[in-house]
Structure formats: C-alpha cells, structure tokens
PDB file of N, CA and C in Angstrom:
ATOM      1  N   UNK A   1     -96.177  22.715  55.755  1.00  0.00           N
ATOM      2  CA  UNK A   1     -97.349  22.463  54.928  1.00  0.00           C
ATOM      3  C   UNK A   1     -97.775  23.729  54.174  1.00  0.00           C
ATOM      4  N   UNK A   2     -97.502  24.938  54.732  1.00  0.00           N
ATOM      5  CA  UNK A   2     -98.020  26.236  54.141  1.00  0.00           C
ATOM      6  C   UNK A   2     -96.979  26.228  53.333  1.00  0.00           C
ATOM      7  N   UNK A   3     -96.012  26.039  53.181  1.00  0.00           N
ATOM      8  CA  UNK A   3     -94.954  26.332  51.543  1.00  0.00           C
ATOM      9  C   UNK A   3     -95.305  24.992  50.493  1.00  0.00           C
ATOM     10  N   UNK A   4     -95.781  23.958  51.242  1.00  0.00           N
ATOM     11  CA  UNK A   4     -96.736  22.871  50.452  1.00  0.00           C
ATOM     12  C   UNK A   4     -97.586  23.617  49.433  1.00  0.00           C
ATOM     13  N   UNK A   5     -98.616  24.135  50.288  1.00  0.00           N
ATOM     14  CA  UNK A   5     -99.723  24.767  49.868  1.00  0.00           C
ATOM     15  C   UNK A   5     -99.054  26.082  48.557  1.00  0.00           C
ATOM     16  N   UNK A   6     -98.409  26.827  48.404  1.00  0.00           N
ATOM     17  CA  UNK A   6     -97.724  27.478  48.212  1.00  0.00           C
ATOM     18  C   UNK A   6     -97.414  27.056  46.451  1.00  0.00           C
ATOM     19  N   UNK A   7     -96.448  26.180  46.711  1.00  0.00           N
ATOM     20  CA  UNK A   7     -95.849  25.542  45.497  1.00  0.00           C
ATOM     21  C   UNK A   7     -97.285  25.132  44.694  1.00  0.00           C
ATOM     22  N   UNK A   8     -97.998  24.221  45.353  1.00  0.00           N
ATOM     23  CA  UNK A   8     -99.728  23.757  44.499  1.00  0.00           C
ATOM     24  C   UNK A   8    -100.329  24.736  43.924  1.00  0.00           C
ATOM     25  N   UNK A   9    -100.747  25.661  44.925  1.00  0.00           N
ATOM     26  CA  UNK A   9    -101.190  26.800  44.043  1.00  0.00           C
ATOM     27  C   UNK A   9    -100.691  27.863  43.392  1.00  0.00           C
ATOM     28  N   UNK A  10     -99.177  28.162  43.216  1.00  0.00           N
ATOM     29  CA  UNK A  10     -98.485  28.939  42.434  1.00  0.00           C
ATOM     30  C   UNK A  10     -98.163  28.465  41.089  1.00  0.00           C
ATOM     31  N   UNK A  11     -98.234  27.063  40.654  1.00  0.00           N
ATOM     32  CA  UNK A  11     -97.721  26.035  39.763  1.00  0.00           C
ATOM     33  C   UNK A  11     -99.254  25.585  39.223  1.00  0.00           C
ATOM     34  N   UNK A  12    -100.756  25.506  40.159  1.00  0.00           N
ATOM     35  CA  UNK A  12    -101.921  25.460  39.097  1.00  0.00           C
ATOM     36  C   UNK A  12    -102.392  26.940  38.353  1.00  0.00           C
ATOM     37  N   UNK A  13    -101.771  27.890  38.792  1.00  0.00           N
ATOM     38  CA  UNK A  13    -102.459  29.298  38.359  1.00  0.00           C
ATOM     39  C   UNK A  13    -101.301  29.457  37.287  1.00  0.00           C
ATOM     40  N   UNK A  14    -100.678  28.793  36.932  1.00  0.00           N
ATOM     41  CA  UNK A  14     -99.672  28.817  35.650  1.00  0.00           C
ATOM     42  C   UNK A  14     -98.305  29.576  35.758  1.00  0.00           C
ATOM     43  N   UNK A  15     -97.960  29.539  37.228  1.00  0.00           N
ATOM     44  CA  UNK A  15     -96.720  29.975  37.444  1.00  0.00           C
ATOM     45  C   UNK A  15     -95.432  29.360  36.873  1.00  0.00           C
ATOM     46  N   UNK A  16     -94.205  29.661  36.511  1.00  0.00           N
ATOM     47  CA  UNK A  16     -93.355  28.823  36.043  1.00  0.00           C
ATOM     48  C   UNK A  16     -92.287  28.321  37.120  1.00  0.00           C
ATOM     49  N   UNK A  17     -92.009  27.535  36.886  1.00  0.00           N
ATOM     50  CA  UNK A  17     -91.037  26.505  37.815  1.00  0.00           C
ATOM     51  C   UNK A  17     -90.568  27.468  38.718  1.00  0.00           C
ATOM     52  N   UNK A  18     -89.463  28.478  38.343  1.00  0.00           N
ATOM     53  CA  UNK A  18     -88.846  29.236  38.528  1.00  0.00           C
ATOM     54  C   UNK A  18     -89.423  30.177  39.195  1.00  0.00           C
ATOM     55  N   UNK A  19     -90.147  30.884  39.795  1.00  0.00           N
ATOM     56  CA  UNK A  19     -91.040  31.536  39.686  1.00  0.00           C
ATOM     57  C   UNK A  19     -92.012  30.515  41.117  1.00  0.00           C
ATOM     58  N   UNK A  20     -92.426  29.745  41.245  1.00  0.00           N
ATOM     59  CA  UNK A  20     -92.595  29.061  42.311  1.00  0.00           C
ATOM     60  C   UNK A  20     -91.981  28.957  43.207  1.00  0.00           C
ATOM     61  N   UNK A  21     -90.796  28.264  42.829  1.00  0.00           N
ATOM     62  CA  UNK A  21     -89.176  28.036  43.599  1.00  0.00           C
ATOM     63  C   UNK A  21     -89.078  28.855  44.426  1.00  0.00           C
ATOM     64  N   UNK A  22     -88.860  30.225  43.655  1.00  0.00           N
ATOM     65  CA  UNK A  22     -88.383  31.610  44.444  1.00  0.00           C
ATOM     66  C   UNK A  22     -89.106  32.148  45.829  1.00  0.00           C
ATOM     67  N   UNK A  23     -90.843  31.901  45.516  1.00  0.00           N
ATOM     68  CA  UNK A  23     -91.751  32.099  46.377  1.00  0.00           C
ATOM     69  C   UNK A  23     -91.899  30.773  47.207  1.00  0.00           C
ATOM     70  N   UNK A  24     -91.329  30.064  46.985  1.00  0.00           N
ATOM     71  CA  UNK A  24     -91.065  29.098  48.233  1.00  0.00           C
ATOM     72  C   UNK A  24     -90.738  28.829  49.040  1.00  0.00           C
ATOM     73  N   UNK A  25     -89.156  29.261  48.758  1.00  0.00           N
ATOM     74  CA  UNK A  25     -88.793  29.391  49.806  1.00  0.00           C
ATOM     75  C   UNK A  25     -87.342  27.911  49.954  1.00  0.00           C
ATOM     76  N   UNK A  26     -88.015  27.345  49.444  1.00  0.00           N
ATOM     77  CA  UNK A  26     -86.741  26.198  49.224  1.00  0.00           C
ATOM     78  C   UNK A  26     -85.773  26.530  48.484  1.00  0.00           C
ATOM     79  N   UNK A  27     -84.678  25.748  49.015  1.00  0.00           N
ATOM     80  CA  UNK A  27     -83.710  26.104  48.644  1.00  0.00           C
ATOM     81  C   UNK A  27     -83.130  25.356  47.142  1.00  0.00           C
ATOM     82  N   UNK A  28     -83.832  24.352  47.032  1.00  0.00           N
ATOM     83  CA  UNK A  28     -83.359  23.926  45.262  1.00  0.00           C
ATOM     84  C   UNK A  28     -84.698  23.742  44.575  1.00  0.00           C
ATOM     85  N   UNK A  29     -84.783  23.351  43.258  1.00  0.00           N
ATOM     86  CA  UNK A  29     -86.062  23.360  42.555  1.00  0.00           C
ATOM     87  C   UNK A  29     -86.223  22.026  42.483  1.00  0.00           C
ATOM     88  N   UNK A  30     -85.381  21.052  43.028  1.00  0.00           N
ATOM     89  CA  UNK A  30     -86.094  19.734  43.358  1.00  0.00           C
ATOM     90  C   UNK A  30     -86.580  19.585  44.330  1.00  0.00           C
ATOM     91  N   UNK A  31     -86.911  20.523  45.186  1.00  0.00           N
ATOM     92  CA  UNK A  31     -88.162  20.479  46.164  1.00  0.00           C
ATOM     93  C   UNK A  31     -89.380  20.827  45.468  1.00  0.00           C
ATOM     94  N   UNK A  32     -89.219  21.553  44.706  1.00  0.00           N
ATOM     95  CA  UNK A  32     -90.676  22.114  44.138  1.00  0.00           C
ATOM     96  C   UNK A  32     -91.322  21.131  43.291  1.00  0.00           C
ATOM     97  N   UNK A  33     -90.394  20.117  42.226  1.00  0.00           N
ATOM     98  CA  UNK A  33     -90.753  19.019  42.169  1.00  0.00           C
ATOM     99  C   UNK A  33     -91.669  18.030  43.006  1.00  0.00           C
ATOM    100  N   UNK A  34     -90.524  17.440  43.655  1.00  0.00           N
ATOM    101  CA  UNK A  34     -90.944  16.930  44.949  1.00  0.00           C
ATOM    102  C   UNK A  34     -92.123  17.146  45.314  1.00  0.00           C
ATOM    103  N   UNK A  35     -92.527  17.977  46.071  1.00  0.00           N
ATOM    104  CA  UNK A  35     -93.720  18.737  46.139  1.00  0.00           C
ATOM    105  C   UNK A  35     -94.943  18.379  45.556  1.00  0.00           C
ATOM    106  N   UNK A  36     -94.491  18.491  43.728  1.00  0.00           N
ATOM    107  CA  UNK A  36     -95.398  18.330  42.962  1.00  0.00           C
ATOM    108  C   UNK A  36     -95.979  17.190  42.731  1.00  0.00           C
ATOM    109  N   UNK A  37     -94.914  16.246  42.977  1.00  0.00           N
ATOM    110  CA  UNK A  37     -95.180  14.836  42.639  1.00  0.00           C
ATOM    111  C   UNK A  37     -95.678  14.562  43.771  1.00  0.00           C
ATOM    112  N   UNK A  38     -95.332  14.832  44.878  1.00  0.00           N
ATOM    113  CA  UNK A  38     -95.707  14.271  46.461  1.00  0.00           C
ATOM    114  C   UNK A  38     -97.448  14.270  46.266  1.00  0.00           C
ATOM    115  N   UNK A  39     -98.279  15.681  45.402  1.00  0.00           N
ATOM    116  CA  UNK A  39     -99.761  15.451  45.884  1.00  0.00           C
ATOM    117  C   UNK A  39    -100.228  15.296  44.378  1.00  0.00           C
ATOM    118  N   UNK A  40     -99.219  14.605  43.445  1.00  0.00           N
ATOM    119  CA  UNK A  40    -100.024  14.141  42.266  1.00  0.00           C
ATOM    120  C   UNK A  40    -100.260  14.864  41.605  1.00  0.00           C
ATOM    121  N   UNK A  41     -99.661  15.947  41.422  1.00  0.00           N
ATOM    122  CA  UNK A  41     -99.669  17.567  40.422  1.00  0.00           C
ATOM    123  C   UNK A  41     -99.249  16.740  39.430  1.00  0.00           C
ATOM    124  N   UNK A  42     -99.913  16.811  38.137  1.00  0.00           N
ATOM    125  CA  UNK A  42     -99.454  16.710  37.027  1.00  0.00           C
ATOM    126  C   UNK A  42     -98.356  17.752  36.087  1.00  0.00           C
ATOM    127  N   UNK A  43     -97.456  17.436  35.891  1.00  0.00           N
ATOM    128  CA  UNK A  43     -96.457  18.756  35.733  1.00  0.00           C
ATOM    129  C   UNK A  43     -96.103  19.135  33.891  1.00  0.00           C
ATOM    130  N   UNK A  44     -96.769  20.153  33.451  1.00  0.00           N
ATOM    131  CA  UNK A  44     -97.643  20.254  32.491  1.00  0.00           C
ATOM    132  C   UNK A  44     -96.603  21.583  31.884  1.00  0.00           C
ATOM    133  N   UNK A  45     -95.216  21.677  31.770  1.00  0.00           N
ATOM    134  CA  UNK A  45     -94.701  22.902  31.381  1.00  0.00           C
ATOM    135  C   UNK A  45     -93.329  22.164  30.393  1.00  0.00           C
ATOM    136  N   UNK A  46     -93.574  22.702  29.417  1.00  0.00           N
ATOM    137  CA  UNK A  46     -92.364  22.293  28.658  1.00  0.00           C
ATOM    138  C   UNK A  46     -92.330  20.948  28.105  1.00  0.00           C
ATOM    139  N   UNK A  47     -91.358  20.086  27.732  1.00  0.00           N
ATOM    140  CA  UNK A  47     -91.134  18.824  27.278  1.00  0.00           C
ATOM    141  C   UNK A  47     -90.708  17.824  28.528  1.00  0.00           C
ATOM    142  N   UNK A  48     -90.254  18.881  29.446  1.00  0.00           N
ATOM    143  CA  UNK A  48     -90.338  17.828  30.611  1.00  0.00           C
ATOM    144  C   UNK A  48     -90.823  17.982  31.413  1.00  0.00           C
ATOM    145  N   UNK A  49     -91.409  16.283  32.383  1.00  0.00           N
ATOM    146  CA  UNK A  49     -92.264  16.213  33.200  1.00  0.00           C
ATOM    147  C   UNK A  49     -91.819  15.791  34.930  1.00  0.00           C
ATOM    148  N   UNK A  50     -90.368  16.364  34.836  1.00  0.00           N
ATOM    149  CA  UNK A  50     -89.841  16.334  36.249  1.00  0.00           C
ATOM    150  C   UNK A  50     -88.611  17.062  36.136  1.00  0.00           C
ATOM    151  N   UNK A  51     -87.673  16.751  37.213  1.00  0.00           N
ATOM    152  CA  UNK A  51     -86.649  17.377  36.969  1.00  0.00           C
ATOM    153  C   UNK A  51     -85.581  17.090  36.202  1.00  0.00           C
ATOM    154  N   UNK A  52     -84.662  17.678  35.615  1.00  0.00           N
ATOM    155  CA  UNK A  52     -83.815  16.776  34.438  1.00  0.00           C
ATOM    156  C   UNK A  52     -82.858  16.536  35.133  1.00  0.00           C
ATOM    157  N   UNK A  53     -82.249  14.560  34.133  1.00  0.00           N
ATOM    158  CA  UNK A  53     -81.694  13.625  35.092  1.00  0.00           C
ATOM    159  C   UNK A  53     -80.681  14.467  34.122  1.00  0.00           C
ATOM    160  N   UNK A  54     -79.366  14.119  35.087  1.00  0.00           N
ATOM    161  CA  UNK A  54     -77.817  14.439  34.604  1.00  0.00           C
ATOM    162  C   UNK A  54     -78.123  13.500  33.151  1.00  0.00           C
ATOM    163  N   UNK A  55     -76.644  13.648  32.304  1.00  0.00           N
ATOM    164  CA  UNK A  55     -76.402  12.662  31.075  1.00  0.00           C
ATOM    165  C   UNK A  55     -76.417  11.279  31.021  1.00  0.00           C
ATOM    166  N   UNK A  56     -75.389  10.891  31.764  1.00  0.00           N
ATOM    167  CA  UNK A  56     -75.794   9.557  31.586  1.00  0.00           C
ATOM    168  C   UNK A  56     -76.821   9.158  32.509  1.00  0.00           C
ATOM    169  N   UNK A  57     -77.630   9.913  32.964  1.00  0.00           N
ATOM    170  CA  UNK A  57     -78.921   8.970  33.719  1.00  0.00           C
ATOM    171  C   UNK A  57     -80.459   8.903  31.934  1.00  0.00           C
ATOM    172  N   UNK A  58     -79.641   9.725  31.358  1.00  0.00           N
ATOM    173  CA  UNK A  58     -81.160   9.447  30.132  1.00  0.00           C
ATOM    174  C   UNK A  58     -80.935   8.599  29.805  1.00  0.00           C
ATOM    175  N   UNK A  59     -82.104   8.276  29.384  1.00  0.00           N
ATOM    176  CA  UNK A  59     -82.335   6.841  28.446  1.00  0.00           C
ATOM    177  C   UNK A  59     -82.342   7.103  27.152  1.00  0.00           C
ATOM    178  N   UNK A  60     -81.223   6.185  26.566  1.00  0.00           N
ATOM    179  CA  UNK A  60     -80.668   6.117  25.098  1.00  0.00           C
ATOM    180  C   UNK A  60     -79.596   7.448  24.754  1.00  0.00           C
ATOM    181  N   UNK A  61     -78.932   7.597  25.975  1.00  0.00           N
ATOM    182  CA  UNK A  61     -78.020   8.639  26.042  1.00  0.00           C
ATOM    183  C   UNK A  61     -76.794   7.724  25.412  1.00  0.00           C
ATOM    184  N   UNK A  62     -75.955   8.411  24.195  1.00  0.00           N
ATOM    185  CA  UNK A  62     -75.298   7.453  23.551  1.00  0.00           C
ATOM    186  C   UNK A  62     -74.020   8.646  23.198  1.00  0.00           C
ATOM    187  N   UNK A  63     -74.098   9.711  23.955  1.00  0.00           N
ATOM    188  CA  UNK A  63     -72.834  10.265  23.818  1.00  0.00           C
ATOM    189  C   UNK A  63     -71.510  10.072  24.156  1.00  0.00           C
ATOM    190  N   UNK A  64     -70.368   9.815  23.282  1.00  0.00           N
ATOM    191  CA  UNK A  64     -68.983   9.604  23.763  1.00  0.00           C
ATOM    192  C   UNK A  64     -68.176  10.209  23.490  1.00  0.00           C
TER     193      UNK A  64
END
C-alpha cells in the first residue's frame, strides 16, 4: 500500500510516468498505470490516457 501511496502522490505533484515508475519500485510501468486506474487517478500527461496497446490492438489500425 505504501508504493500505492507513492505512485498517487508522485503522479498528482506532476511527476512524469517515468519518473514515478523508478521511485516505485515496480518493476514495469504497467503497474504504475494500474495503480492509477485502480484509485481513479485521472491520467492527464500527453495524448495518452493509459498504457499504449501494441499495433494491432488500436482501433482503426489499418497498417499492412
């Protein structure tokens, strides 16, 4: 729960993804996600609002 706590408040004081992660302590940045989404953090950095899906998981991915 204390690396819970951790990720929440390193990520509302305008920390970057990266930069959370590290001080977390987890070992991938889809925990820090995770995390975020788990207590309803709105995730407010960049164009995206979670973690990015591989290629063919986007929608209207039309590369061949």
């Amino acid at each position: 729960m204390d690396r819970e706590k951790t990720v929440i408040n390193l990520y509302a004081a305008g920390h970057p993804i990266e930069e959370v992660w590290k001080a977390s302590g987890f070992r991938s940045r889809s925990s820090v996600f995770r995390i975020l989404n788990k207590h309803g953090i709105k995730l407010n950095r960049g164009k995206h609002s979670g973690p990015i899906k591989k290629k063919d998981e986007r929608k209207g991915s039309s590369e061949e």
